[in-house]
PDB file of N, CA and C in Angstrom:
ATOM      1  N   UNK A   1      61.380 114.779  96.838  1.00  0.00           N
ATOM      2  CA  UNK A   1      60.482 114.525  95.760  1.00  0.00           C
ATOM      3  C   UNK A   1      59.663 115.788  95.508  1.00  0.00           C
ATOM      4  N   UNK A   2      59.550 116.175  94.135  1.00  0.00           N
ATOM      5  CA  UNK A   2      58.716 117.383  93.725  1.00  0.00           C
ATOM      6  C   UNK A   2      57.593 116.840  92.610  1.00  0.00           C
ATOM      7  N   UNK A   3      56.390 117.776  92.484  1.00  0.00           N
ATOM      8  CA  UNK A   3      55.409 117.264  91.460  1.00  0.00           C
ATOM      9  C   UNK A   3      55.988 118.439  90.183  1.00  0.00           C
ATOM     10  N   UNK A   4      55.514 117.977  88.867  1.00  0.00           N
ATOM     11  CA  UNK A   4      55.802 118.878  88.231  1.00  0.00           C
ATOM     12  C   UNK A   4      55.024 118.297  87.233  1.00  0.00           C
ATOM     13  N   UNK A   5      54.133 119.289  85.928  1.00  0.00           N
ATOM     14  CA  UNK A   5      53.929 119.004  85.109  1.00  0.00           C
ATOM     15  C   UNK A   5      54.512 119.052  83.223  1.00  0.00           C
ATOM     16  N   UNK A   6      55.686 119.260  83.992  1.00  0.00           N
ATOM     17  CA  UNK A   6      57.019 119.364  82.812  1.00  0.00           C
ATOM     18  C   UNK A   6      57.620 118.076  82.831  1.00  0.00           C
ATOM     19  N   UNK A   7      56.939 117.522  81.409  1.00  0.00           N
ATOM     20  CA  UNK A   7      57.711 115.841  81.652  1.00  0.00           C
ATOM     21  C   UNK A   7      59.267 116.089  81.497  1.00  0.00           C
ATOM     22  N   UNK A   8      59.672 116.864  80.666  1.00  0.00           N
ATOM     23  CA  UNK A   8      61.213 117.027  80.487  1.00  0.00           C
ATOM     24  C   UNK A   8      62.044 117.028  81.806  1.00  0.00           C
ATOM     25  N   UNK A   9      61.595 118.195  82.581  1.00  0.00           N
ATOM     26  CA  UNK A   9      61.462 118.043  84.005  1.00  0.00           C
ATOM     27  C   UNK A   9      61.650 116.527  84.782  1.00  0.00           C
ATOM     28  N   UNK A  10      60.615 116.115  84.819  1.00  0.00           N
ATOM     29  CA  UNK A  10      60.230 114.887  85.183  1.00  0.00           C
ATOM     30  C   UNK A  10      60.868 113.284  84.602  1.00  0.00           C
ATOM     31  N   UNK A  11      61.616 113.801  83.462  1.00  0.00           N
ATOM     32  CA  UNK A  11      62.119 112.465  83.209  1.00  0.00           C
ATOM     33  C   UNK A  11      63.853 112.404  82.937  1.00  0.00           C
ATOM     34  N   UNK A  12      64.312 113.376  83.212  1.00  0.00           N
ATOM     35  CA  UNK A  12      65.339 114.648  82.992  1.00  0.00           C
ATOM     36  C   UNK A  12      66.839 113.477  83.225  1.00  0.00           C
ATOM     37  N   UNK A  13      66.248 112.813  84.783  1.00  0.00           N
ATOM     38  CA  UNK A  13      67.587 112.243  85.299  1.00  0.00           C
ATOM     39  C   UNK A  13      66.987 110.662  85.883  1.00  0.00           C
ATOM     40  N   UNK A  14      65.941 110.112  85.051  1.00  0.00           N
ATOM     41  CA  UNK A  14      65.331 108.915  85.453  1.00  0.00           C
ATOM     42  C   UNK A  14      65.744 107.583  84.676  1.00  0.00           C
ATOM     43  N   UNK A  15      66.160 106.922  85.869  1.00  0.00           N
ATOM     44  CA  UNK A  15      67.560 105.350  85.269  1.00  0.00           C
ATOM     45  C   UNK A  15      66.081 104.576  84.425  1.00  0.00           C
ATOM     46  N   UNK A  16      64.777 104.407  85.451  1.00  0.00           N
ATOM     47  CA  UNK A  16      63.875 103.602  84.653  1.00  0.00           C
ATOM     48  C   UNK A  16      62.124 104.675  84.346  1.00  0.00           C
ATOM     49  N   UNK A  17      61.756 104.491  83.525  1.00  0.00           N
ATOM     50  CA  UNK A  17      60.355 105.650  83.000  1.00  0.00           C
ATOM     51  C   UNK A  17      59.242 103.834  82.983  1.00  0.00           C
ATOM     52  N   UNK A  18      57.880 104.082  83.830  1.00  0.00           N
ATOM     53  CA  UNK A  18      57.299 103.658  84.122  1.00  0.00           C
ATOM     54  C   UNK A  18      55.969 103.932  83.355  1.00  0.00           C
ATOM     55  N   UNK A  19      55.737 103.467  82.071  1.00  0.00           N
ATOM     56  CA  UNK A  19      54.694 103.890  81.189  1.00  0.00           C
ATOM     57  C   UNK A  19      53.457 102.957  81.465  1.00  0.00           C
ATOM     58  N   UNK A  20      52.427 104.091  82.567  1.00  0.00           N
ATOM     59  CA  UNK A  20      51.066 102.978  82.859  1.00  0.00           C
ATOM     60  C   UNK A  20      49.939 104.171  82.229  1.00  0.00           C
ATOM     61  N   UNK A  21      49.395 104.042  81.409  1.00  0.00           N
ATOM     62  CA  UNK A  21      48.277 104.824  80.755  1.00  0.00           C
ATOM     63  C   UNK A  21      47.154 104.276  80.516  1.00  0.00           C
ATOM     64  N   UNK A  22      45.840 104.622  80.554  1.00  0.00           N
ATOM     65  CA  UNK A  22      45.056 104.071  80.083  1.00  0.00           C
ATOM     66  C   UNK A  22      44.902 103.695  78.524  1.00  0.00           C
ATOM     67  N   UNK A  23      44.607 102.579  78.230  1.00  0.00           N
ATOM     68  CA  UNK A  23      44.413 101.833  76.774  1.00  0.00           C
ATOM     69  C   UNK A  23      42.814 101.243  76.736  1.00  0.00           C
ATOM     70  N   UNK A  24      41.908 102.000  75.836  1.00  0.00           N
ATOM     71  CA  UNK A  24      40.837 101.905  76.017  1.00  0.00           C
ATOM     72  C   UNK A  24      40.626 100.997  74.871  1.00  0.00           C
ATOM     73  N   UNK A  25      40.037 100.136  75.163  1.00  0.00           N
ATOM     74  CA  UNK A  25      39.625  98.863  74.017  1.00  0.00           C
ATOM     75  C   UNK A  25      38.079  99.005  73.072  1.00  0.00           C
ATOM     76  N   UNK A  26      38.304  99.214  71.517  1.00  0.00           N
ATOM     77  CA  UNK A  26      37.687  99.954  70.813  1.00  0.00           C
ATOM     78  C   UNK A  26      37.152  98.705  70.411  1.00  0.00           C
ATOM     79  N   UNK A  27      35.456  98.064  70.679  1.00  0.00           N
ATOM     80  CA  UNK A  27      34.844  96.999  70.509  1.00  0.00           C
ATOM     81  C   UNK A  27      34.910  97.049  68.508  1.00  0.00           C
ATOM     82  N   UNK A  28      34.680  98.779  68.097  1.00  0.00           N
ATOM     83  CA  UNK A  28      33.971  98.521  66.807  1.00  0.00           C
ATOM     84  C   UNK A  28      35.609  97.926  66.129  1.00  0.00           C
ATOM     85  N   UNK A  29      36.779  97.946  66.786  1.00  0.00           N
ATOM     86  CA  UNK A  29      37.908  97.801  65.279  1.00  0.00           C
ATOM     87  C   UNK A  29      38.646  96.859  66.430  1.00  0.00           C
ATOM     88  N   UNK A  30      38.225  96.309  67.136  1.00  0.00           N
ATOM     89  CA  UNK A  30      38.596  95.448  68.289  1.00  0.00           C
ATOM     90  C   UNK A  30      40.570  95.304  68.329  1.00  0.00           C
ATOM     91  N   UNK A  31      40.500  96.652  68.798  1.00  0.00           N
ATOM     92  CA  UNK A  31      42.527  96.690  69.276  1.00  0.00           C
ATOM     93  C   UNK A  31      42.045  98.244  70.332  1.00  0.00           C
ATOM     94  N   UNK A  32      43.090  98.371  71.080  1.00  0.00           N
ATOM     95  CA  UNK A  32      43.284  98.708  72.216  1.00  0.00           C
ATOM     96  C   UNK A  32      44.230 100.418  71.855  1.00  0.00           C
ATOM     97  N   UNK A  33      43.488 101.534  72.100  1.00  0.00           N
ATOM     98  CA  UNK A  33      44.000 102.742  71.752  1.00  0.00           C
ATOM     99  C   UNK A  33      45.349 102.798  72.549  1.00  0.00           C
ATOM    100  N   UNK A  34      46.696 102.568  72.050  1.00  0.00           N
ATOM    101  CA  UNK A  34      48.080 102.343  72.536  1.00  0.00           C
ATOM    102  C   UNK A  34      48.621 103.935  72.311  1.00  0.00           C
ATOM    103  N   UNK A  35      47.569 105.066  71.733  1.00  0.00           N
ATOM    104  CA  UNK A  35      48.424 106.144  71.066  1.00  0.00           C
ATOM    105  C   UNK A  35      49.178 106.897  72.166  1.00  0.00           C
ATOM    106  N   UNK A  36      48.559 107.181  73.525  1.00  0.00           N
ATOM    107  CA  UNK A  36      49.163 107.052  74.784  1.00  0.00           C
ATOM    108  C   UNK A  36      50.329 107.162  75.460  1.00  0.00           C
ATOM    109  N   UNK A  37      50.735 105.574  75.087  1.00  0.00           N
ATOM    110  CA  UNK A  37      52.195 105.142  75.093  1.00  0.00           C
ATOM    111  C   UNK A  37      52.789 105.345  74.083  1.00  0.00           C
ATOM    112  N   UNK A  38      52.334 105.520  72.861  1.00  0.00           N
ATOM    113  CA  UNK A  38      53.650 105.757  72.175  1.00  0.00           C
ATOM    114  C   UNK A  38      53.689 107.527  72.115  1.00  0.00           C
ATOM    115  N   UNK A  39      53.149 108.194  72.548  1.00  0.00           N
ATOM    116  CA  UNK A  39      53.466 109.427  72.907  1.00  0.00           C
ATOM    117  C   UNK A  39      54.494 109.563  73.884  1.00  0.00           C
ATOM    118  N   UNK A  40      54.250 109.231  74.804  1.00  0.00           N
ATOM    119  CA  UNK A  40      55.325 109.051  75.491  1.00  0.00           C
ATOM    120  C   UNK A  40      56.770 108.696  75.365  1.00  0.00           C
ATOM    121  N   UNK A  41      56.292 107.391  74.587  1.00  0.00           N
ATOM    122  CA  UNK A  41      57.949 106.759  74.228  1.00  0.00           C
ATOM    123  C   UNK A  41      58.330 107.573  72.797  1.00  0.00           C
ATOM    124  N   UNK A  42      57.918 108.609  72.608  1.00  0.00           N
ATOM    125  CA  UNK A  42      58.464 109.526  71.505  1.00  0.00           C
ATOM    126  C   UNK A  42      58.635 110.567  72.213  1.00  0.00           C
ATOM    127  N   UNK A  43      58.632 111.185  73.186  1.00  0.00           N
ATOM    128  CA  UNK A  43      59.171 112.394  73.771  1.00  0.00           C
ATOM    129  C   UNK A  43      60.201 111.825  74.572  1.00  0.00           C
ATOM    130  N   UNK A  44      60.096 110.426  75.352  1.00  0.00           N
ATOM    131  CA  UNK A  44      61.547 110.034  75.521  1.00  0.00           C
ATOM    132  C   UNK A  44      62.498 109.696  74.678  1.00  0.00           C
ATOM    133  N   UNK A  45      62.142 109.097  73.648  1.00  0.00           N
ATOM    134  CA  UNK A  45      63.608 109.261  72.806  1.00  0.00           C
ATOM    135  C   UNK A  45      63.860 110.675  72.199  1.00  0.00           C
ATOM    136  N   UNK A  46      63.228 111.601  71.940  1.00  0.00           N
ATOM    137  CA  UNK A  46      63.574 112.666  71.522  1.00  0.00           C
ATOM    138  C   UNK A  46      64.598 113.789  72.117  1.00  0.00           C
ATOM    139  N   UNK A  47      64.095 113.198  73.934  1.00  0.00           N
ATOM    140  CA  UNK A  47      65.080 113.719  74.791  1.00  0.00           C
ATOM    141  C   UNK A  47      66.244 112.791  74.744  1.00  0.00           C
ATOM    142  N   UNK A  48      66.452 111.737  74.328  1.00  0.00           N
ATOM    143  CA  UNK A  48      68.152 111.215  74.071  1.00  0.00           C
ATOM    144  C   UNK A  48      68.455 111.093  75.664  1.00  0.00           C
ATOM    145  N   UNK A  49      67.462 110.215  76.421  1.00  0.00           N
ATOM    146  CA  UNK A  49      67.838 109.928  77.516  1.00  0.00           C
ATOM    147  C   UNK A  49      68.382 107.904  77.569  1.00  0.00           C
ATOM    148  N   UNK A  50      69.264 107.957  78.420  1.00  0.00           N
ATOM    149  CA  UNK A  50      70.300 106.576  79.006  1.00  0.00           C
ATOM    150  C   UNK A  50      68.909 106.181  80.015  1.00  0.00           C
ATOM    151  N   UNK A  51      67.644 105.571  79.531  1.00  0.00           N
ATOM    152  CA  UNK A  51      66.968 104.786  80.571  1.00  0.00           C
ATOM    153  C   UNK A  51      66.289 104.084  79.857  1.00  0.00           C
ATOM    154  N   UNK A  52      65.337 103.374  80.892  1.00  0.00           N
ATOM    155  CA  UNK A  52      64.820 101.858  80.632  1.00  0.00           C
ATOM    156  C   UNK A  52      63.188 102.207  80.272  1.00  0.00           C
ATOM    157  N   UNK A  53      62.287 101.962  79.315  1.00  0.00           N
ATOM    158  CA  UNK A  53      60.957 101.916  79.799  1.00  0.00           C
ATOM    159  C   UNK A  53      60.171 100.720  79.863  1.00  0.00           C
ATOM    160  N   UNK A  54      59.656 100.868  80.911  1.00  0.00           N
ATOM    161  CA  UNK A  54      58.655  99.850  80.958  1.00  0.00           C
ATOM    162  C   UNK A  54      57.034 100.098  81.069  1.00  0.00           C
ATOM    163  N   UNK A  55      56.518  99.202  79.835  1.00  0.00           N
ATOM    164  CA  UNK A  55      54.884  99.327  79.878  1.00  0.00           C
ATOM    165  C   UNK A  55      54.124  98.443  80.761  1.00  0.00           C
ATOM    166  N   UNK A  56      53.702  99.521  81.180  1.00  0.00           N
ATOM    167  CA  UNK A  56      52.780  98.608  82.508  1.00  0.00           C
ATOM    168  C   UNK A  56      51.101  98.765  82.240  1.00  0.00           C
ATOM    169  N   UNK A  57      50.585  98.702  81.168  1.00  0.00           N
ATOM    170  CA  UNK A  57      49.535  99.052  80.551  1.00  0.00           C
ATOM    171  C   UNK A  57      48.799  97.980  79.733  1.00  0.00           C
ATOM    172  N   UNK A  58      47.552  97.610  79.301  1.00  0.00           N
ATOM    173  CA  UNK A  58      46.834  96.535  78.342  1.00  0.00           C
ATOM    174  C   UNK A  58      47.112  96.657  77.120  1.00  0.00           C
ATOM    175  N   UNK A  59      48.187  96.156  76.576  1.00  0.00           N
ATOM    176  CA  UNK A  59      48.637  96.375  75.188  1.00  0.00           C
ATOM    177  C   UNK A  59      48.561  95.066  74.193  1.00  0.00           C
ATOM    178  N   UNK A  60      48.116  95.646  73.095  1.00  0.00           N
ATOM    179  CA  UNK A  60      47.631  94.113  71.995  1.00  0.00           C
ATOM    180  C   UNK A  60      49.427  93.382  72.027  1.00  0.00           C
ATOM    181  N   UNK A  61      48.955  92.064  71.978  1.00  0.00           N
ATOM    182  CA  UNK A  61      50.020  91.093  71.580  1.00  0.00           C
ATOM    183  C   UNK A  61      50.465  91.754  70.762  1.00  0.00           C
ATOM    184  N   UNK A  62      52.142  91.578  71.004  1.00  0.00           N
ATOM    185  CA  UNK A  62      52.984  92.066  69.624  1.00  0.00           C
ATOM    186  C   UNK A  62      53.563  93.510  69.710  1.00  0.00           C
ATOM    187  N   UNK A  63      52.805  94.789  70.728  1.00  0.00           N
ATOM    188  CA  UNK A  63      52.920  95.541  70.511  1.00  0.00           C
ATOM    189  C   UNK A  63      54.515  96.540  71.145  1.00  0.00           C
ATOM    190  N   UNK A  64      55.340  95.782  71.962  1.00  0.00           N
ATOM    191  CA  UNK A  64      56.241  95.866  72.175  1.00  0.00           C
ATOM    192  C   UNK A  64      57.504  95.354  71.302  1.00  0.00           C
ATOM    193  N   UNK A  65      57.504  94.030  70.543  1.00  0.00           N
ATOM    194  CA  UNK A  65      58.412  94.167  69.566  1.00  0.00           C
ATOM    195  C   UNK A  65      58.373  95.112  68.104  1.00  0.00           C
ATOM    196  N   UNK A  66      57.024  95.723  67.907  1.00  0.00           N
ATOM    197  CA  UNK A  66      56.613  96.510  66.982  1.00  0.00           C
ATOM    198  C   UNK A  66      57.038  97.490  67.161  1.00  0.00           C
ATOM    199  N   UNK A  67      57.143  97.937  68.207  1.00  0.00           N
ATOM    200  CA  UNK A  67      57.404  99.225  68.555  1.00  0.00           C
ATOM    201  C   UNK A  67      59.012  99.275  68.451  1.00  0.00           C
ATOM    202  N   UNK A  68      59.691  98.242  69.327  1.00  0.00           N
ATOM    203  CA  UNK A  68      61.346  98.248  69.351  1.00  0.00           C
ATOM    204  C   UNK A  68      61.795  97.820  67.486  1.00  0.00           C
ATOM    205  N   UNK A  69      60.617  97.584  66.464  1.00  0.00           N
ATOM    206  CA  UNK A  69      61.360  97.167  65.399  1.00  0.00           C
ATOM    207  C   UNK A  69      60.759  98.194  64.623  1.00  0.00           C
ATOM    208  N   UNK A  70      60.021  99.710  64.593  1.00  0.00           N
ATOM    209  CA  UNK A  70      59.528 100.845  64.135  1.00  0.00           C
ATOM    210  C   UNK A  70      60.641 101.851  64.591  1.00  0.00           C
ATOM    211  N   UNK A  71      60.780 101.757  65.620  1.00  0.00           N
ATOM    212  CA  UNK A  71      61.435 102.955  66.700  1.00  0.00           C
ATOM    213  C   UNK A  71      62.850 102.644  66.385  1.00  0.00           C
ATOM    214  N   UNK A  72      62.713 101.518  66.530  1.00  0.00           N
ATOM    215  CA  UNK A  72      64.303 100.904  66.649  1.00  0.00           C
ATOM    216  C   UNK A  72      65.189 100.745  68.133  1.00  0.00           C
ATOM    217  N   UNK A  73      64.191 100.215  69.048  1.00  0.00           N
ATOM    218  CA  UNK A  73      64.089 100.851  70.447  1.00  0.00           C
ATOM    219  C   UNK A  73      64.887  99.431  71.131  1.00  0.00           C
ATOM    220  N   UNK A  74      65.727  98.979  71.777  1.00  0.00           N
ATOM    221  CA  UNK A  74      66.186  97.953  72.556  1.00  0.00           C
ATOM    222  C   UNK A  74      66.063  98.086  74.548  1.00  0.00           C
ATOM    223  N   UNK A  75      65.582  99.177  74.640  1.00  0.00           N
ATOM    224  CA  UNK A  75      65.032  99.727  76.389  1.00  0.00           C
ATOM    225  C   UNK A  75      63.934  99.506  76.119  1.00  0.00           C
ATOM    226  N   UNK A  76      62.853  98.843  75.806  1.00  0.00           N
ATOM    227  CA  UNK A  76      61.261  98.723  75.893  1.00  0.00           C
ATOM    228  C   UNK A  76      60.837  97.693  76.607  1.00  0.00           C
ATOM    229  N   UNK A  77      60.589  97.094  77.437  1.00  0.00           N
ATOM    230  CA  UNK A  77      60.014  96.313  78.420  1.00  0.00           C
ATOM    231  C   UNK A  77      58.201  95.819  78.743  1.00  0.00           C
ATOM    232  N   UNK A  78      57.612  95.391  78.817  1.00  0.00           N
ATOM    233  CA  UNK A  78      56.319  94.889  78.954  1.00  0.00           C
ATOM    234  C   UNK A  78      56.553  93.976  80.838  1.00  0.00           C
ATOM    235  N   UNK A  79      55.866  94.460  81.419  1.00  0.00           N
ATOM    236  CA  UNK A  79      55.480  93.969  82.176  1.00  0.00           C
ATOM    237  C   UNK A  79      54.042  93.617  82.555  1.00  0.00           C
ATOM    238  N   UNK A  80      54.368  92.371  82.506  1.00  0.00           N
ATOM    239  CA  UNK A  80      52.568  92.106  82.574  1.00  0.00           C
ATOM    240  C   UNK A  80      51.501  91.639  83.816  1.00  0.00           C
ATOM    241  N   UNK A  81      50.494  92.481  83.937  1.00  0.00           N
ATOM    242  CA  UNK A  81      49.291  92.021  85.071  1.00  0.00           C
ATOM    243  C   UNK A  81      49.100  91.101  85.392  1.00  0.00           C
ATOM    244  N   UNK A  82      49.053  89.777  86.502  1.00  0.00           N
ATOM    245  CA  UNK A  82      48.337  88.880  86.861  1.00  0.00           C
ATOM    246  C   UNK A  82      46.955  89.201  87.794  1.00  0.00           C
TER     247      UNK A  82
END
């Protein structure tokens, strides 16, 4: 295992990408800053990688089929906190 701050690097040869970011919840427009994750899940598809992501993060209802029906994404996953 190596650290690196080259996500290309870092996500290069990965079967599953583990998207946990902070999502800070904006009282005045009451939804949850997601810009984060979808940074992310736009430099992974850009790299045209064969893997899975999963959000492991506080994301508004909805915001995973939005994303797979914008993106056009069928690897997007939500896993959720108890």
């Amino acid at each position: 295992m190596k650290a690196t701050l080259d996500y290309q690097e870092a996500l290069k040869n990965a079967k599953f990408i583990i998207i946990s970011t902070p999502t800070n919840y904006n009282e005045e427009t009451n939804y949850f800053d997601t810009s984060s994750i979808e940074e992310i899940i736009k430099k992974v598809i850009s790299m045209k990688l064969d893997t899975v992501m999963i959000v492991k993060s506080t994301i508004p209802v909805g915001f995973i089929e939005n994303m797979k029906k914008n993106i056009i994404l069928t690897i997007l996953y939500f896993h959720q906190n108890f």
